[in-house]
Protein backbone atom coordinates (compact mmCIF):
# COMPACT_ATOMS: atom_id res chain seq x y z
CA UNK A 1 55.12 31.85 22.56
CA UNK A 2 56.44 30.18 19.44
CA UNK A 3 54.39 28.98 16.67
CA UNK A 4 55.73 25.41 17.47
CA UNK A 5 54.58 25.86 21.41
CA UNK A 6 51.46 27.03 20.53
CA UNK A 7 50.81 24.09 18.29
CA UNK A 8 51.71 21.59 21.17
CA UNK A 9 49.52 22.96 23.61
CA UNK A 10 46.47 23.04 20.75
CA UNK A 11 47.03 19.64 20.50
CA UNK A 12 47.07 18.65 24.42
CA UNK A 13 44.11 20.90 24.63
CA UNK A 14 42.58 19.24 22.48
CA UNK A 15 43.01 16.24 23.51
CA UNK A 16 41.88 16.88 27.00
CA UNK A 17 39.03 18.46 26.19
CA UNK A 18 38.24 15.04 23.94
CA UNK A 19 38.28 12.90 27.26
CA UNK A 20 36.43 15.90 29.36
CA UNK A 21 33.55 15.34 26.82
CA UNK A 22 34.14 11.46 26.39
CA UNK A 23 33.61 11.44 30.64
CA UNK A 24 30.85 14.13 31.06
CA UNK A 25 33.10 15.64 33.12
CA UNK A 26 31.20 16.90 35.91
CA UNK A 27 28.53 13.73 35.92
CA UNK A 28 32.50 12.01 36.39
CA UNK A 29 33.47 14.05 39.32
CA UNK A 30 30.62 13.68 40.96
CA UNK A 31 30.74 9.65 40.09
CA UNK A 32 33.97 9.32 41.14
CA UNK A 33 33.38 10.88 44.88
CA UNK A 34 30.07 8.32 45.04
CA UNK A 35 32.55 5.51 44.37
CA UNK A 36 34.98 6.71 47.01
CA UNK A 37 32.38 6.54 49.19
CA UNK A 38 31.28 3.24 48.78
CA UNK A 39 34.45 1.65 48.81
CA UNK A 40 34.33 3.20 52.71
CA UNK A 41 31.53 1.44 53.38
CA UNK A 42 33.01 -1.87 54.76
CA UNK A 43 29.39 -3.78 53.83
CA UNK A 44 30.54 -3.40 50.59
CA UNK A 45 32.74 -6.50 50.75
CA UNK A 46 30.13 -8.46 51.55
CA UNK A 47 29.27 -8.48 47.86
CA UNK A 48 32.65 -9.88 46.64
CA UNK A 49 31.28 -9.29 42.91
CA UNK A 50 29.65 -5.97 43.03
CA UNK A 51 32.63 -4.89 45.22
CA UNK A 52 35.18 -6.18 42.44
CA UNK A 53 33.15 -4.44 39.70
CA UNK A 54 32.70 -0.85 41.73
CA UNK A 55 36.67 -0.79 42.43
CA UNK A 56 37.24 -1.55 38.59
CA UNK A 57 35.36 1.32 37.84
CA UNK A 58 36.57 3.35 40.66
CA UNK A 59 40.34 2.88 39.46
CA UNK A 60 38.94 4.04 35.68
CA UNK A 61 37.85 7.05 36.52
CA UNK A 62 40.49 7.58 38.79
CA UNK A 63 43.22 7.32 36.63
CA UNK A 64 41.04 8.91 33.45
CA UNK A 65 40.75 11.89 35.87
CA UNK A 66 44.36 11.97 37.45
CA UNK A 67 45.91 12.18 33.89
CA UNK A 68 43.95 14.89 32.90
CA UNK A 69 44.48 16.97 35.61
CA UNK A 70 48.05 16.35 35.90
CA UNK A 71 48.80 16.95 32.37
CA UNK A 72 46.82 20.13 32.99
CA UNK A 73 49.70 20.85 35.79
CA UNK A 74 52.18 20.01 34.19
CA UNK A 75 51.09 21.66 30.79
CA UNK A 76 50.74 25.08 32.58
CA UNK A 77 54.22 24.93 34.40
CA UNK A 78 55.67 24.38 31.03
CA UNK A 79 54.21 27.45 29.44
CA UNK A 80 55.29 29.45 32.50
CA UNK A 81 58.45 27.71 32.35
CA UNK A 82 58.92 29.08 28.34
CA UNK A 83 57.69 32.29 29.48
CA UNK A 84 59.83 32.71 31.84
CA UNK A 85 63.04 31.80 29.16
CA UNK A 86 61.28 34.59 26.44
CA UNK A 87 61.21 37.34 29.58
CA UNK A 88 65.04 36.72 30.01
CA UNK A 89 66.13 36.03 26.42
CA UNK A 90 67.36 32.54 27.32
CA UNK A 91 67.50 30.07 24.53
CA UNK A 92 67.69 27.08 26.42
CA UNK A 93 65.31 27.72 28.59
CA UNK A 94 63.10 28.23 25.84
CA UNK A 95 63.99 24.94 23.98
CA UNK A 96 64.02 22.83 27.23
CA UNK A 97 60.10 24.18 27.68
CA UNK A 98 58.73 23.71 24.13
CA UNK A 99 60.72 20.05 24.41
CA UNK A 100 58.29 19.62 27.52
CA UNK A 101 55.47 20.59 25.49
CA UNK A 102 56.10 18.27 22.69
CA UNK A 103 56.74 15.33 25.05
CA UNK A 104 53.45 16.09 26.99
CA UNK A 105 51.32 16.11 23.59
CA UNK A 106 52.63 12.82 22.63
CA UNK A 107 51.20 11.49 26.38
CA UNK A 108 47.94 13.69 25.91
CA UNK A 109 47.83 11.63 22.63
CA UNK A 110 48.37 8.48 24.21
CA UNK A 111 46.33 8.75 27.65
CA UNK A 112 43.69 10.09 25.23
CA UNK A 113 43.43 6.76 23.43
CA UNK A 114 43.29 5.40 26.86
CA UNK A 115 40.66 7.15 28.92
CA UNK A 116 38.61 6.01 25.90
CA UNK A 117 39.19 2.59 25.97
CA UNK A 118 36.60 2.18 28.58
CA UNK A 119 33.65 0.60 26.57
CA UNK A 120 31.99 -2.64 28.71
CA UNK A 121 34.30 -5.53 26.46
CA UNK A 122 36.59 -3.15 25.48
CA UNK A 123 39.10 -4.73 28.18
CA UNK A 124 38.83 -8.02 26.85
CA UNK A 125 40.47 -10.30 24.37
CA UNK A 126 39.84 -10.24 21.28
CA UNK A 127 38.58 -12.67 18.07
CA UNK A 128 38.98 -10.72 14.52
CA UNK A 129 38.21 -12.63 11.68
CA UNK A 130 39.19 -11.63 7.84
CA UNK A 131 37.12 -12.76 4.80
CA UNK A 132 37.98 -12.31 1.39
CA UNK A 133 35.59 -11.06 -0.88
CA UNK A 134 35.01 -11.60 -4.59
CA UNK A 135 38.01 -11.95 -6.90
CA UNK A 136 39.53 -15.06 -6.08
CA UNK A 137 43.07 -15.47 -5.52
CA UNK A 138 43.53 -11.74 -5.80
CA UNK A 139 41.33 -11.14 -2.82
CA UNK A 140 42.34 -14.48 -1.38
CA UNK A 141 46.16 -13.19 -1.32
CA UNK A 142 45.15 -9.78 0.22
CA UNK A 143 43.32 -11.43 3.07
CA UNK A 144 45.97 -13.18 3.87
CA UNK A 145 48.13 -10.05 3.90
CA UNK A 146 45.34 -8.85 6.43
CA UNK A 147 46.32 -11.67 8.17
CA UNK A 148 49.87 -10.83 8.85
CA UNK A 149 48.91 -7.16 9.25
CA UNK A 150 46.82 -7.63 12.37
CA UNK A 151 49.35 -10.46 13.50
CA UNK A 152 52.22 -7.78 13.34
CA UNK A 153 50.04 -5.09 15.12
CA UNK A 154 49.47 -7.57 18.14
CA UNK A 155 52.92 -8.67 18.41
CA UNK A 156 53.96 -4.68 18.24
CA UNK A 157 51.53 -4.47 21.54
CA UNK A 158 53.19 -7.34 23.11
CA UNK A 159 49.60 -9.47 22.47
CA UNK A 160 49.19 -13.18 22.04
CA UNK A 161 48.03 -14.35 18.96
CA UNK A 162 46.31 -17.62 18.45
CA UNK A 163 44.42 -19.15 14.71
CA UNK A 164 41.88 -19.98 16.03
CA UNK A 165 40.10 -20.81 12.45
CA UNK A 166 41.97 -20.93 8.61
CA UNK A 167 39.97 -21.61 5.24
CA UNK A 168 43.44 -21.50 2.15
CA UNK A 169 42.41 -20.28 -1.16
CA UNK A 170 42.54 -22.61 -3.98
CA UNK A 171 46.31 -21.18 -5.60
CA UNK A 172 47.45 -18.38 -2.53
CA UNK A 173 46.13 -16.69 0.27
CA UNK A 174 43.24 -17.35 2.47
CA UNK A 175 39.11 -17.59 2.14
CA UNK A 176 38.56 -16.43 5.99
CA UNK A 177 40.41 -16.81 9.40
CA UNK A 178 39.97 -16.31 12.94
CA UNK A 179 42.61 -14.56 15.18
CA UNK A 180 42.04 -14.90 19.01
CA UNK A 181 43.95 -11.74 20.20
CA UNK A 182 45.19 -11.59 23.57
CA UNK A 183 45.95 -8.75 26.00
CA UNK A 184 44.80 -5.72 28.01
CA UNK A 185 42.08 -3.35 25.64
CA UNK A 186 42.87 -5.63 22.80
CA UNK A 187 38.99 -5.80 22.04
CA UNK A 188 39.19 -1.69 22.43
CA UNK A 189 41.23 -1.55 19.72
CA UNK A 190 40.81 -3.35 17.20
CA UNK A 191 36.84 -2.49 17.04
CA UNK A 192 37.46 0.06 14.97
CA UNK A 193 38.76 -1.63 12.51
CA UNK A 194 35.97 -4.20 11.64
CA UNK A 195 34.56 -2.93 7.86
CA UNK A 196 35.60 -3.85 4.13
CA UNK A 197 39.57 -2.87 3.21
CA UNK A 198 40.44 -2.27 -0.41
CA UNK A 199 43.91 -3.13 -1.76
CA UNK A 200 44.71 -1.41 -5.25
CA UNK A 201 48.31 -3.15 -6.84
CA UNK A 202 49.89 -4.29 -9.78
CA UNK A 203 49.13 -8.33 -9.58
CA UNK A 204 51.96 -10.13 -9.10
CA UNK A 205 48.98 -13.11 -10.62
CA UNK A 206 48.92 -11.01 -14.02
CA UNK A 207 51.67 -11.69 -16.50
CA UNK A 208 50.51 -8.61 -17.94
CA UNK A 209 51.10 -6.35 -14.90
CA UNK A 210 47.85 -4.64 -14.70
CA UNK A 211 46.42 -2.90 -11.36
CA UNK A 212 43.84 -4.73 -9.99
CA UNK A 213 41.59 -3.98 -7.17
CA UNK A 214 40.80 -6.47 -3.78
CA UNK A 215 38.56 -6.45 -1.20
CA UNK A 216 38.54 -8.21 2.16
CA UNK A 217 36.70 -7.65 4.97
CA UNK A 218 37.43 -7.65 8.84
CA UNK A 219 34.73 -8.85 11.57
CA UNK A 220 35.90 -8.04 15.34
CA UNK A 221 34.00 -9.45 18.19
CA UNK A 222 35.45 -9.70 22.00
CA UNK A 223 36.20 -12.50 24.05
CA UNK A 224 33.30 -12.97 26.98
CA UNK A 225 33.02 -14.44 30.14
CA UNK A 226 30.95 -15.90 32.60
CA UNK A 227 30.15 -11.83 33.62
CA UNK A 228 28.29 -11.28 30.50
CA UNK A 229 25.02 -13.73 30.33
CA UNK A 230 23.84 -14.72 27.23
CA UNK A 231 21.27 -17.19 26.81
CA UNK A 232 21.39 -19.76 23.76
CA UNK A 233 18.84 -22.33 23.31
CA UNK A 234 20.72 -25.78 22.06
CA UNK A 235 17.26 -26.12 19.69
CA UNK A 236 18.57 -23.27 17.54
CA UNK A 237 22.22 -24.48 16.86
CA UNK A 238 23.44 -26.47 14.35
CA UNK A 239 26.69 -28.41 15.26
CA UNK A 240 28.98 -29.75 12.34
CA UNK A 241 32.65 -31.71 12.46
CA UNK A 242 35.00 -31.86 9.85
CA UNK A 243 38.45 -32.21 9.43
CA UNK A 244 41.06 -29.39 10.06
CA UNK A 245 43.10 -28.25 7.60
CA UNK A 246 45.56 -25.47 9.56
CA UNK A 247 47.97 -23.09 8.12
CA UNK A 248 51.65 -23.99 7.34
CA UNK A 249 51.24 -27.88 6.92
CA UNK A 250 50.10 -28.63 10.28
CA UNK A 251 49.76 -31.92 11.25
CA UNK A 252 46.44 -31.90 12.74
CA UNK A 253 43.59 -32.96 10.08
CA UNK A 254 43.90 -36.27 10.64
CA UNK A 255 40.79 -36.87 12.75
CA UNK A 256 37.23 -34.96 12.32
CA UNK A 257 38.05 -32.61 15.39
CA UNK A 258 36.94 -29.11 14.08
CA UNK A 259 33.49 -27.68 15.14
CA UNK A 260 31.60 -25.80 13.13
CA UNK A 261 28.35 -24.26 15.03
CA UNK A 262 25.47 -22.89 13.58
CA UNK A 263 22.99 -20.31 14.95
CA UNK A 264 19.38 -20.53 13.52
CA UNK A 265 18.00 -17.43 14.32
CA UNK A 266 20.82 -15.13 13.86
CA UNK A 267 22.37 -16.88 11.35
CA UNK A 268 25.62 -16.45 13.04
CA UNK A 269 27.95 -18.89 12.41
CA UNK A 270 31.60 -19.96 13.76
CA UNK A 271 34.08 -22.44 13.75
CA UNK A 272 37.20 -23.67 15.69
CA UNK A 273 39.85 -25.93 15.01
CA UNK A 274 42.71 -24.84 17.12
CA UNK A 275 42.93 -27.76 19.28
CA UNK A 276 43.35 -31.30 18.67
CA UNK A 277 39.94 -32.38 20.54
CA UNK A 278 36.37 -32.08 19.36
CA UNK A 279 35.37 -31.56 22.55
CA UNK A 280 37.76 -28.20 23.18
CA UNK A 281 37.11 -26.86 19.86
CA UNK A 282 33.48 -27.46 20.51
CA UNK A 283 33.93 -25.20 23.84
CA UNK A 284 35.50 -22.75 22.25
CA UNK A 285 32.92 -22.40 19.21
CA UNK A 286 30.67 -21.73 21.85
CA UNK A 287 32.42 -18.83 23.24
CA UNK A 288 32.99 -17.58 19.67
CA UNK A 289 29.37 -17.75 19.44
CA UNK A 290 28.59 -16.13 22.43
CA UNK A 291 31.31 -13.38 21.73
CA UNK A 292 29.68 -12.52 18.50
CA UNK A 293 26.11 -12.83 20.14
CA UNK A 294 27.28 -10.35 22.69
CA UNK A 295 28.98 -7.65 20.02
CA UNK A 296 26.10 -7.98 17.61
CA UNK A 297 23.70 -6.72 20.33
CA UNK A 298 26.04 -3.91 21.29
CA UNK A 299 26.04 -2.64 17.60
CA UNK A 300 22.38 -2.93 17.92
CA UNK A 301 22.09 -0.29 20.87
CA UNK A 302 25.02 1.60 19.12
CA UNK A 303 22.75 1.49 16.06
CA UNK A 304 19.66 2.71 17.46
CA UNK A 305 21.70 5.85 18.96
CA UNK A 306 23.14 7.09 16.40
CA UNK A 307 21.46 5.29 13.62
CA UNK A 308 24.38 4.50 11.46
CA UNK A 309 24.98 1.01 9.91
CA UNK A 310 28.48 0.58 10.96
CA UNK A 311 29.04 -2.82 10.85
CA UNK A 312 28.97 -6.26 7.78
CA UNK A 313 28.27 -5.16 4.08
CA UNK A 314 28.82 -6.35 1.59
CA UNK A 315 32.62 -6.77 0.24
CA UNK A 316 33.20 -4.70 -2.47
CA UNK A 317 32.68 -1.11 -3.65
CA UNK A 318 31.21 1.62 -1.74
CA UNK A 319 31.85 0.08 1.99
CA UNK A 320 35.36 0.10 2.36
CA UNK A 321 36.95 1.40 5.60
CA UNK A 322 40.03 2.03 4.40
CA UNK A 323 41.97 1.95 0.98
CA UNK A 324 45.59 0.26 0.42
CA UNK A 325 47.35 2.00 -2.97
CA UNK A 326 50.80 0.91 -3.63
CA UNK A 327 50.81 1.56 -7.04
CA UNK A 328 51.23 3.59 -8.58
CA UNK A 329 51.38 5.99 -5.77
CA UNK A 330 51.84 4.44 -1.94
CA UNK A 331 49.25 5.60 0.24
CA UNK A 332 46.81 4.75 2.67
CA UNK A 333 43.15 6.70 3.48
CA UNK A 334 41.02 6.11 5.84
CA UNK A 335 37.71 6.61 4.67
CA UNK A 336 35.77 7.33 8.03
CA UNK A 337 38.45 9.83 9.70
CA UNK A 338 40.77 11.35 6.92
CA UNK A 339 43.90 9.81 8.09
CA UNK A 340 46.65 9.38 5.84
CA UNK A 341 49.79 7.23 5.85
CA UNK A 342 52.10 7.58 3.05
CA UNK A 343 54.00 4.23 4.34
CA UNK A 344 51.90 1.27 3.31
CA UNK A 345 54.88 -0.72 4.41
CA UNK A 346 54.37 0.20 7.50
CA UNK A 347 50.98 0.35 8.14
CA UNK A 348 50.99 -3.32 6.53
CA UNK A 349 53.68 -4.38 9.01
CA UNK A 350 51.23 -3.46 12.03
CA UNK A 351 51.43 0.42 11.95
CA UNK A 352 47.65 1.33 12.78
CA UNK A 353 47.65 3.12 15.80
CA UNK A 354 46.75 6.46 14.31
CA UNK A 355 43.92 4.75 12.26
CA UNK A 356 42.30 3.42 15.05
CA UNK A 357 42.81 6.35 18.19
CA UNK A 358 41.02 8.52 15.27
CA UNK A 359 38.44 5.87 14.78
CA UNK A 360 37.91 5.76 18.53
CA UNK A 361 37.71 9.64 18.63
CA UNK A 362 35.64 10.08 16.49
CA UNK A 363 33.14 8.12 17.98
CA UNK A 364 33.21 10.80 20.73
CA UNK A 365 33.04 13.52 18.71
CA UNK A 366 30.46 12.42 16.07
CA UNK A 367 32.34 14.85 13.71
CA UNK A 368 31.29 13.76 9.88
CA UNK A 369 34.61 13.65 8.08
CA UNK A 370 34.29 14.12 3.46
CA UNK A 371 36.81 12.13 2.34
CA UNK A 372 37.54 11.37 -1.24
CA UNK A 373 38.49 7.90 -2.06
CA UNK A 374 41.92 6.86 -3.51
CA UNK A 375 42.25 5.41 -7.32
């Protein structure tokens, strides 16, 4: 077999063996055949909402499985099929079997990122919020770049994005905003990326054209609904109106209809001004509350197992995610997993899939990564 066949089927190995480990793979056999067996059982129906919830995770695992065994298939008659082209000398043969390889890797890849996309929001919509740290316009002007970044990676996914929330700086950019993100395992994805990102550039706000370093950070929480109960006493929350003042000029601060809410004990605090009525935006600050309610007691129990801080720090130096250079070099590092793009154009125009299926691997895997930051 040829060096580049043998490095195809390390990497669908690998990633199989990823998802065998992500599934327990035996505890998801044996799962799987329980769930079978339940959806026989025709008194199962009389539970309309347990029923719903066993055949969503029935049709998980089932498809989590399926792909890994047929890629398995389908891996092995493609090896035999290159064999089989090196026994008779046939070049074409050869090539048509390593092009299988290559093709399969890339779906490995991709039904890796998948089969671990099954977290209990990670279904869901999404809110993801940016904040701009210290620095003023400088970090102002980078959050909004965020902005567009995140709004660019949706649209590549065929998402709906709504502002939801939008603070401008004082001369460019943004303080903080509040993306709604809509569509299948939008939450799933874009958890990863919540953490402090540092932008390194010459300032186009310095007539003197030195580099300058931003920070911003990104919150991600997911959407909720009526499935998820989370109790909020109306004692603890503050409620505040105020008028909007949306991105872009729109006309829609004439009246005092954005919410800002308020929770005492947490501390959490969120505000919506998407909508024209007090009332709406008052619903949904509600379910932004709830949403972040929900995630911060999920990276509580993620906390206590594996007793990392992973999530809010402070904005600055020593708890960035991820590091932007563009001068005078272009790259981007990821700080948690190693991965490199040498294409901040891209990555700033919505190319972070890499960044986060590593992100979400590495959760799996626990592997420590040393990475040396960027200057």
């Amino acid at each position: 077999m040829r060096a580049e066949g043998q490095a195809h089927i390390a990497r669908i190995e690998k990633a199989l063996a990823l998802v065998r480990k992500f599934l327990d793979w035996d505890r998801a056999l044996r799962r799987f055949d329980e769930l079978n067996a339940r959806v026989e059982d025709p008194t199962l129906w009389d539970k309309p909402k347990e029923a719903e919830a066993v055949m969503k995770e029935r049709r998980r695992l089932e498809a989590s499985i399926g792909a890994v065994n047929e890629i398995s298939r389908e891996m092995q008659d493609a090896v035999e099929f290159v064999e089989l082209g090196e026994m008779e000398g046939d070049e074409d043969t050869i090539n048509e079997g390593i092009a299988a390889l290559a093709a399969l890797a890339e779906r490995a890849d991709h039904d890796k990122v998948t089969a671990l996309l099954s977290g209990e929001a990670d279904g869901n919509d999404t809110y993801l919020e940016v904040h701009a740290g210290a620095g003023g316009t400088e970090s102002q002007d980078w959050a909004e770049m965020l902005q567009r970044m995140y709004t660019r990676w949706a649209e590549r996914h065929g998402y709906k994005v709504e502002l939801v929330d939008y603070h401008a700086g004082e001369a460019a950019g943004i303080k903080s905003c509040t993306l709604l993100i809509k569509g299948e395992n939008a939450y799933g994805y874009a958890k990863t990326e919540s953490g402090v990102h540092r932008l390194v550039r010459i300032s186009p706000y310095d007539s003197s054209a030195r580099r300058h370093t931003s920070f911003s950070s990104v919150w991600v929480y997911p959407v909720i609904d009526d499935s998820f109960e989370i109790e909020i006493n109306p004692a603890d929350l503050k409620i505040d109106t105020y008028r909007a003042s949306g991105a872009g000029g729109q006309h829609v601060n004439t009246t005092d209809s954005a919410v800002r809410i308020t929770h005492g004990p947490s501390g959490i605090v969120v505000a919506s001004q998407i909508d024209r009525s007090q009332h709406k935006n008052r619903e949904i600050a509600m379910g932004m509350l709830k949403a972040r309610m929900f995630e911060e007691e999920m990276r509580k129990r993620e906390e206590a197992a594996s007793a990392e801080h992973a999530s809010k720090s402070d904005i600055g130096w020593g708890h960035q995610i991820r590091s932007y250079v563009l001068q005078p070099y272009q790259q981007v590092k990821d700080l948690r997993t190693g991965v490199v793009s040498t294409a901040p154009g891209d990555v700033l125009d919505g190319a972070l899939d890499p960044f986060m299926a590593a992100a979400l691997s590495q959760r799996v895997t626990g592997e420590k990564v040393e990475v040396e930051d960027v200057d």
